[in-house]
Protein backbone atom coordinates (compact mmCIF):
# COMPACT_ATOMS: atom_id res chain seq x y z
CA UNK A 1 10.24 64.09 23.69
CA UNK A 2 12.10 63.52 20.09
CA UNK A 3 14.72 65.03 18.39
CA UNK A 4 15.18 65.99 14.57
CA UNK A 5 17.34 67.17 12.04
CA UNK A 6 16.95 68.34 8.78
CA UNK A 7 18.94 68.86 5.39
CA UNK A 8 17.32 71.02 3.02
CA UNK A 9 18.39 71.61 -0.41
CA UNK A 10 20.57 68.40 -1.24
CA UNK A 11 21.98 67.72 -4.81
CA UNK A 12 20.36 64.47 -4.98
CA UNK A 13 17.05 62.94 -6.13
CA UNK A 14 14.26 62.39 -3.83
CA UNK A 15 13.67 58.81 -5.20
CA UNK A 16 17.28 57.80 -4.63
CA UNK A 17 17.03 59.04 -0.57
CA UNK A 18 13.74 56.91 0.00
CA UNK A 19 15.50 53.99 -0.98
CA UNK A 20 18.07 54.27 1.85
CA UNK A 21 15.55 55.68 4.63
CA UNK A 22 13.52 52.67 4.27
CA UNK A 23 16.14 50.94 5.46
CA UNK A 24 16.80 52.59 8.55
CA UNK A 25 13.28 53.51 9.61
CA UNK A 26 12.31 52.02 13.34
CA UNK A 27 15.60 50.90 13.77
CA UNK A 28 17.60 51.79 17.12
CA UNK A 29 19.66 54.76 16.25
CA UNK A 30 22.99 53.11 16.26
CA UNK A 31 22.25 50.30 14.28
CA UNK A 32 20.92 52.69 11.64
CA UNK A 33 24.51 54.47 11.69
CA UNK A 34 25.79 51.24 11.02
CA UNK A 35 23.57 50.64 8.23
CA UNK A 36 23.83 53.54 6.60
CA UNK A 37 28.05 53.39 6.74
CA UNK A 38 27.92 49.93 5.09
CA UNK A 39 24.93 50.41 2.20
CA UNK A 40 26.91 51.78 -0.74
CA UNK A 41 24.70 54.26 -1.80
CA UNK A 42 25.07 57.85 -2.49
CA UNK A 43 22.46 58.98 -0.26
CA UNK A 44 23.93 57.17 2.83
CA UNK A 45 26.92 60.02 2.26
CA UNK A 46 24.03 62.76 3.63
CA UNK A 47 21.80 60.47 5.89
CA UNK A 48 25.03 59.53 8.71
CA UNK A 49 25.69 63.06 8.50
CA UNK A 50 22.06 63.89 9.44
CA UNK A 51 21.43 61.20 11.96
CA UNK A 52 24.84 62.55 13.73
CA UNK A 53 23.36 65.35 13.66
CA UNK A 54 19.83 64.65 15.15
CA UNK A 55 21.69 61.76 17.95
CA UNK A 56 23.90 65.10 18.80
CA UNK A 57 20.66 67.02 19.02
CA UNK A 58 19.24 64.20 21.37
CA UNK A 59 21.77 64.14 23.43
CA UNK A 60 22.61 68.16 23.74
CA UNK A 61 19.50 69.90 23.55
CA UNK A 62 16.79 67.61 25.44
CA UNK A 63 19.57 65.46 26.90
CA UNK A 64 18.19 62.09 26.17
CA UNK A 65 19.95 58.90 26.86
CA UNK A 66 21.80 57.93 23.20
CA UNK A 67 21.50 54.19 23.91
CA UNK A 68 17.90 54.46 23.85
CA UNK A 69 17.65 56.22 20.68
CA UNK A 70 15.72 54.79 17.78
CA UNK A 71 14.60 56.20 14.57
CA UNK A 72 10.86 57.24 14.89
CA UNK A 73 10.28 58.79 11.50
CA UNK A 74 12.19 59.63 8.65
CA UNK A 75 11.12 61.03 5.02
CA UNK A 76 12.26 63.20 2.26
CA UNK A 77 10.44 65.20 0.20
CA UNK A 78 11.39 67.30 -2.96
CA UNK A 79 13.20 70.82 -3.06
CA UNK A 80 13.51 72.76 -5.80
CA UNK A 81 14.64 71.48 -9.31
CA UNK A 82 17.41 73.21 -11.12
CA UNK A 83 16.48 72.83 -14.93
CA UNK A 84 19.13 73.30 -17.35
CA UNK A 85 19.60 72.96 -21.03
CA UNK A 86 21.50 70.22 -23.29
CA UNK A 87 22.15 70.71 -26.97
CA UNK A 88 20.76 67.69 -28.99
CA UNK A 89 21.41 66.22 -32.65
CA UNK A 90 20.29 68.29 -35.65
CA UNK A 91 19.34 71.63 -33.96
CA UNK A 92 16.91 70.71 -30.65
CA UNK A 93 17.60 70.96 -27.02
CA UNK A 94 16.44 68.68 -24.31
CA UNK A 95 15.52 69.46 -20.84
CA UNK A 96 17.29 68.01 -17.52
CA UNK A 97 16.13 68.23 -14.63
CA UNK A 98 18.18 68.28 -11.38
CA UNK A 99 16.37 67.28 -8.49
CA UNK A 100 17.13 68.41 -4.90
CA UNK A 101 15.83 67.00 -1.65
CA UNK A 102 14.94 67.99 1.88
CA UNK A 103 15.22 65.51 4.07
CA UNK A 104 14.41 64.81 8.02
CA UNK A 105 15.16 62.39 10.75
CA UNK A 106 13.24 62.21 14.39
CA UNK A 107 14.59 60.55 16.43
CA UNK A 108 12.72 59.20 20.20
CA UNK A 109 13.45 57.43 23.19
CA UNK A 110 12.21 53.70 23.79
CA UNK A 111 10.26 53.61 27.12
């Protein structure tokens, strides 16, 4: 039995999220929370929202105990990039690219 959540579509580079998940991946579910709520990144900001999201999941939908939560897998891939235009010196324009991320979190029970 396992439990996910997803966030699709995120304003925030792909690169920047696997930085934080590798942190958190295998850990017990709460001590991921409280990783994620002291690592001052910008992509902690979406991952406690998700793993809230995926615990509440757990615990609601295929009412598994929270205590024994820990994070099974957790990746991100890339969404969609927004590409928009920047006026340069002397004439040119230069590309940016803004990246966008979906990311998931399963989360099992420890026998």
């Amino acid at each position: 039995m396992e439990a996910k959540a997803y966030l699709r579509y995120a304003r925030i580079s792909p690169r920047k999220v696997s930085i934080v998940l590798d942190l958190i991946r295998g850990k017990n579910a709460r001590m991921a929370m409280a990783i994620l709520k002291n690592t001052p990144k910008a992509a902690s900001e979406y991952l406690v929202k998700l793993l809230q999201s995926a615990m509440a999941n757990a615990e609601h939908n295929h009412q598994m105990d929270p205590s024994k939560l820990y994070v099974a897998e957790c990746f991100v891939t890339p969404g969609p990039t927004l590409k928009r235009i920047m006026p340069r010196a002397k004439g040119p324009a230069d590309r940016i690219l803004k990246r966008t991320s979906h990311m998931t979190i399963v989360l099992r029970e420890k026998d």
